[in-house]
Protein backbone atom coordinates (compact mmCIF):
# COMPACT_ATOMS: atom_id res chain seq x y z
CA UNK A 1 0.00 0.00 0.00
CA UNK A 2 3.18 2.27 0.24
CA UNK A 3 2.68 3.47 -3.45
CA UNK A 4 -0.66 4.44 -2.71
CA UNK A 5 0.53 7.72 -0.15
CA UNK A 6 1.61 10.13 -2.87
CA UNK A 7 -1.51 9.57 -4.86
CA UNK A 8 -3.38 9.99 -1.37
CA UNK A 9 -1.16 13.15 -0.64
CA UNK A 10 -1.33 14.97 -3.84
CA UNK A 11 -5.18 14.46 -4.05
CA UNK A 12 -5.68 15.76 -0.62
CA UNK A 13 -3.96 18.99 -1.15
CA UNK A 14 -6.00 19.41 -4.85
CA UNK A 15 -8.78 18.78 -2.47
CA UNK A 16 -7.72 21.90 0.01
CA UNK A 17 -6.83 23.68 -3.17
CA UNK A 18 -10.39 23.41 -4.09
CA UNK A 19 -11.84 24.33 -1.22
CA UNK A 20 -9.80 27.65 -0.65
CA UNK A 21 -11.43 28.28 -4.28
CA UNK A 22 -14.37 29.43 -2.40
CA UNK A 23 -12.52 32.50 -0.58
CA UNK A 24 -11.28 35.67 -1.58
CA UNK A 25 -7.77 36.04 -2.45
CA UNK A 26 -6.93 37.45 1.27
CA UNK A 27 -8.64 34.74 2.33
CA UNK A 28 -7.11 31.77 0.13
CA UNK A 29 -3.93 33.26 1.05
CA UNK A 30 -4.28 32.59 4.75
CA UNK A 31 -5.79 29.25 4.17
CA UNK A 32 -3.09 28.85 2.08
CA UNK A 33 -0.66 29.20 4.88
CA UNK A 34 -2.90 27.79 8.21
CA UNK A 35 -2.96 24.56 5.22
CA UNK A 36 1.18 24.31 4.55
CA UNK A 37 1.23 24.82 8.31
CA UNK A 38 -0.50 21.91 9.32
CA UNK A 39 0.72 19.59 6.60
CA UNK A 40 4.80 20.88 8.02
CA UNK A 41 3.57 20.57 11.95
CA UNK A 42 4.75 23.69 12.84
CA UNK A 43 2.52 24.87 15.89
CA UNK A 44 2.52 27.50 18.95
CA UNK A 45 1.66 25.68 22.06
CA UNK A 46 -1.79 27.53 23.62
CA UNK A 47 -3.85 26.95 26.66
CA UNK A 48 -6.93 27.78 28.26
CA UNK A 49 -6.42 30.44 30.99
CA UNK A 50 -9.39 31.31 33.66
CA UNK A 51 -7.96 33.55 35.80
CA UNK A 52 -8.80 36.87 36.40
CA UNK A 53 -11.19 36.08 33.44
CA UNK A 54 -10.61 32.95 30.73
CA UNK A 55 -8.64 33.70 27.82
CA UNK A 56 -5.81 31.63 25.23
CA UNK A 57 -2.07 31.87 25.65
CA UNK A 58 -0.35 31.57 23.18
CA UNK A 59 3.50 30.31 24.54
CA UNK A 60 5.77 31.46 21.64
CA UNK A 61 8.90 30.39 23.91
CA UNK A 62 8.00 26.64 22.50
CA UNK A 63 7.07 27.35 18.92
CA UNK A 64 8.14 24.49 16.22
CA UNK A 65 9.16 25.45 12.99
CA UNK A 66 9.16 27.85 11.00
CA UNK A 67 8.01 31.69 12.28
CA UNK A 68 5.52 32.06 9.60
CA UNK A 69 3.99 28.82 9.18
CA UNK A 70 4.11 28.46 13.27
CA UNK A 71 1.90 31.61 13.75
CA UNK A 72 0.10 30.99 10.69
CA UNK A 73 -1.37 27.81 12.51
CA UNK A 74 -1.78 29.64 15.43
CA UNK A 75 -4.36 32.35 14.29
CA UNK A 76 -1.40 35.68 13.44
CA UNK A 77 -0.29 37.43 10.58
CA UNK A 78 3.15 37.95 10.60
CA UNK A 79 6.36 39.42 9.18
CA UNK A 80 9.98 39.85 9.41
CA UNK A 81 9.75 37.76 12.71
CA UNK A 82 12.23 34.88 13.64
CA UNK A 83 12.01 31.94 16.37
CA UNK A 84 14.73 32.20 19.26
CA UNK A 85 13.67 31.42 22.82
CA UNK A 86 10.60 33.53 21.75
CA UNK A 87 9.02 35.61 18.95
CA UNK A 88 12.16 37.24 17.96
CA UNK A 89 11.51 40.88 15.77
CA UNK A 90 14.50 43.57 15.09
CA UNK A 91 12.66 46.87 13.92
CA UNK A 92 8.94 48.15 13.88
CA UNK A 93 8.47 46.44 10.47
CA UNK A 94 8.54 43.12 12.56
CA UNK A 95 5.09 42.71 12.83
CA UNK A 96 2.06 40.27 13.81
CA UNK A 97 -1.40 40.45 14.28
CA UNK A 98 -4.25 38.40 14.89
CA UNK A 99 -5.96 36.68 11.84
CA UNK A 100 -9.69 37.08 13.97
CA UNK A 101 -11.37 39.77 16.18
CA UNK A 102 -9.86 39.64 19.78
CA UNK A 103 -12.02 41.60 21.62
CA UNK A 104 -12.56 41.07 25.26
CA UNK A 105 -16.15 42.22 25.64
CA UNK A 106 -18.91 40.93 22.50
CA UNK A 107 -21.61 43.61 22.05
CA UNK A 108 -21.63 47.09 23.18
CA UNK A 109 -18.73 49.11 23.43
CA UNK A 110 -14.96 47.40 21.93
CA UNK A 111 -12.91 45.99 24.95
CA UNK A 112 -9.69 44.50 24.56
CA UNK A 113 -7.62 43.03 27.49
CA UNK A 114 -3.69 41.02 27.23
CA UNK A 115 -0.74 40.23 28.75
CA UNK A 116 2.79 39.90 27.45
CA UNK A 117 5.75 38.70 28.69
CA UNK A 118 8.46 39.71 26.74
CA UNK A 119 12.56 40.53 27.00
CA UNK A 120 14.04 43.93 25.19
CA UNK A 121 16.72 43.58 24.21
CA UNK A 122 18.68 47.23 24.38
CA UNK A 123 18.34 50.32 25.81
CA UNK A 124 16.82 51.78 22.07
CA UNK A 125 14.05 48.45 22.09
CA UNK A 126 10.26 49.02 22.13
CA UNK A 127 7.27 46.99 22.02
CA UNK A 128 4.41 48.69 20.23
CA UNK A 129 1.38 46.65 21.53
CA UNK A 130 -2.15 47.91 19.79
CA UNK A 131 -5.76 46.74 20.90
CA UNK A 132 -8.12 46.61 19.44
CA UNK A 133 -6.02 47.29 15.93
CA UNK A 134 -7.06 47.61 12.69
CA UNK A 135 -4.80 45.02 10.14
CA UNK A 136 -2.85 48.50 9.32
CA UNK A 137 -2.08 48.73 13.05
CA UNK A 138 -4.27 51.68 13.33
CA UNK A 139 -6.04 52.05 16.91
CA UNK A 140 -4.55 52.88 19.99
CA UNK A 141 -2.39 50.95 22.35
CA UNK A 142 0.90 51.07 24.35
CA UNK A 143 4.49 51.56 23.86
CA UNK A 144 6.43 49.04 26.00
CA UNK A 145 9.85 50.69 26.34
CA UNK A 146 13.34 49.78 28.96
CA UNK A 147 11.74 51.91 31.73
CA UNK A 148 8.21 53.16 31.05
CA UNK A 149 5.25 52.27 28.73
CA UNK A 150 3.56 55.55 27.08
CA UNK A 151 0.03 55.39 25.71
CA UNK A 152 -0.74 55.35 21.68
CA UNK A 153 -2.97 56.74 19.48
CA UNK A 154 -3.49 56.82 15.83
CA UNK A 155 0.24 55.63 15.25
CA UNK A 156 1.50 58.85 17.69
CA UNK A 157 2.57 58.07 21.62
CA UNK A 158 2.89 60.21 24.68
CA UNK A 159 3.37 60.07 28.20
CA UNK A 160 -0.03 58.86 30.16
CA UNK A 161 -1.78 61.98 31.60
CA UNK A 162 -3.79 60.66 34.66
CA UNK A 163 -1.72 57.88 35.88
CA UNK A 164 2.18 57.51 34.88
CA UNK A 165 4.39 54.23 36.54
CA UNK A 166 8.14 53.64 36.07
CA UNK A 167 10.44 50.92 36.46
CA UNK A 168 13.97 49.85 36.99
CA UNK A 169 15.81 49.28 33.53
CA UNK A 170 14.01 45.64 32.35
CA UNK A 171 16.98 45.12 28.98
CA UNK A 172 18.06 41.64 29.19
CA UNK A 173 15.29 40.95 32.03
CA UNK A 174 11.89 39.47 31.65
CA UNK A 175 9.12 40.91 32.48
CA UNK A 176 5.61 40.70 32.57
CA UNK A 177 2.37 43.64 31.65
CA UNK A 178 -1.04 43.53 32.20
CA UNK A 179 -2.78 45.92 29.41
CA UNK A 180 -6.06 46.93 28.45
CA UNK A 181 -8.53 49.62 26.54
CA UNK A 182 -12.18 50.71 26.25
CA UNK A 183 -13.77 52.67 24.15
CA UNK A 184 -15.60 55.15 26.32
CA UNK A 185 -17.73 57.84 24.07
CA UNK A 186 -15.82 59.25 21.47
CA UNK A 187 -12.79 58.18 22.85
CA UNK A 188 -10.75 55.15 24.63
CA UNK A 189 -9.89 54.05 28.39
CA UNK A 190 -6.30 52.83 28.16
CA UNK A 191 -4.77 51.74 31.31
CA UNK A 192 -2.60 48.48 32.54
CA UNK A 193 -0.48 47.26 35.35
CA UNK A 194 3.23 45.93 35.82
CA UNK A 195 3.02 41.94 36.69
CA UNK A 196 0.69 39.31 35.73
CA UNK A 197 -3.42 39.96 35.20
CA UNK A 198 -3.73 37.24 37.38
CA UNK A 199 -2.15 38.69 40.72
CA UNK A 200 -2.88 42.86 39.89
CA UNK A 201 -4.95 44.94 41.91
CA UNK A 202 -7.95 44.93 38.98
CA UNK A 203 -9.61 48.23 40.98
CA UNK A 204 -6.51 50.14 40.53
CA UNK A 205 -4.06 51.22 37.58
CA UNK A 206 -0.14 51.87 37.65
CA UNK A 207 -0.54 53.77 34.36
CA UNK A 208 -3.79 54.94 32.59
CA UNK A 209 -5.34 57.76 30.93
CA UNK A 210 -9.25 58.34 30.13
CA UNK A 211 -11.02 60.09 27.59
CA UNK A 212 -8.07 59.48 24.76
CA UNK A 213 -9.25 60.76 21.25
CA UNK A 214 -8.23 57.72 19.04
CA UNK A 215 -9.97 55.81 16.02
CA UNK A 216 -11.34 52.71 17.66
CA UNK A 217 -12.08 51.10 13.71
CA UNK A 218 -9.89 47.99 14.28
CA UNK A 219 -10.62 44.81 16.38
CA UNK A 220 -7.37 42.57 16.46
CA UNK A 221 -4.40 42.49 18.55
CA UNK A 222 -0.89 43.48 16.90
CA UNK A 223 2.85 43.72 17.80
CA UNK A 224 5.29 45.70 16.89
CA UNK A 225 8.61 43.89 18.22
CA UNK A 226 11.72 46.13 17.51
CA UNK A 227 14.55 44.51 18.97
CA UNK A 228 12.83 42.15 21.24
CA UNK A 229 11.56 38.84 22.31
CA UNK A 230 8.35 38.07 23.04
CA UNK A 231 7.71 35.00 25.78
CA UNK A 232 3.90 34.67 25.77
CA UNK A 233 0.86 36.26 24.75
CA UNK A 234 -2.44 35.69 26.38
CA UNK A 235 -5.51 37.27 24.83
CA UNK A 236 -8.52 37.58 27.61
CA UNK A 237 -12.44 37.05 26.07
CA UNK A 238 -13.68 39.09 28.95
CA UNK A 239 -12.56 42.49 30.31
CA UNK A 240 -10.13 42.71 33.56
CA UNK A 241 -10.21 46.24 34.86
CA UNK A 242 -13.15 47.50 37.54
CA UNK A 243 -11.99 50.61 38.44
CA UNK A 244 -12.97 54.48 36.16
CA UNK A 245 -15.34 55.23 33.72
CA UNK A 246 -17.76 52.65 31.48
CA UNK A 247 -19.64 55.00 29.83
């Protein structure tokens, strides 16, 4: 039966090639890859998380394969990324982003809640870390940086204005943030915490700002790793923070 398998092989790939007829190009493309990635095995290890609220992380520290294939098979978009220990990206054109929505909250207004672990890598290394994105990385976000992380909007950062929080020099270290945003009104609540969602004080921010004029179009979670690795990603399905405004 040996001779059989390339006839089975080749017939079951004309078989996915006719299915991904049915998409759009975008589409086909994507099914393309999440297809080659199954056939290769590549794979990021995820798991169920339920505390402070049930989510999926995603452990990129244990990723098989190849980058692309790997997060192809794991629901992200990427580019210019490399496997090392981690997600591995050298400039803001190292990219990913999720492939689905990854909002926090379903109905009403957006909500998106994470957590990172991640390692920069020098003293000039930043993390930009959007929710909820559009695929253009529009939205607004955070900028992870050696001793600080600023707030972003619409592709420009700045230093929070109702809640700021430093920290000791993390290059070379791992460490661990707790992020979030809500649209509120016209705007967006973006706020987060140093250390894991799962052991922060959820009725209190280290860094925050309310009322931030930003373009809330987008619903995906995207990375921009410039000279960094990142551990693990864990994308919440319900909302973490208590504390401010929910207009």
């Amino acid at each position: 039966m040996k001779f059989l398998q390339p006839f089975m092989i080749i017939s079951m790939l004309f078989a996915f090639g006719n299915c991904a007829e049915l998409f759009s190009s975008k589409d086909k493309d994507n099914n393309e890859e999440l297809i080659l990635a199954i056939l290769a095995g590549t794979r990021c290890p995820s798991s169920a998380v339920t505390t402070p609220t049930t989510g999926t992380r995603y452990d990129f520290a244990n990723c098989s394969g190849d980058a692309n294939l790997a997060l192809a098979g794991s629901g992200f978009q990427a580019s210019n990324v490399t496997l090392s220990g981690g997600l591995v990206g050298t400039s803001n054109n190292s990219t990913i982003v999720t492939n689905a929505s990854s909002l926090s909250n379903t109905g009403g207004n957006k909500k998106a809640s994470i957590e990172i672990v991640y390692q920069l890598n020098s003293a000039s290394s930043t993390i930009s870390a959007l929710l909820p994105a559009t695929t253009s990385f529009g939205g607004p976000g955070f900028l992870i940086q050696p001793t600080k992380a600023d707030k972003i909007a619409d592709g420009n950062s700045s230093v929070f204005g109702d809640l700021t929080s430093t920290w000791a020099s993390s290059v070379g270290q791992e460490k661990t943030l707790c992020l979030e945003v809500h649209e509120e009104g016209s705007g967006a609540h973006i706020f987060g915490w140093q250390g894991a969602c799962s052991t922060v004080d959820r009725g209190t921010y280290q860094f925050e700002e309310e009322d931030v004029s930003v373009n809330l179009a987008g619903d995906r979670v995207a990375l921009r790793i410039n000279g960094a690795t990142i551990k693990t990603l864990t994308i919440y399905n319900q909302s973490i923070g208590t504390a401010g405004s929910f207009r």
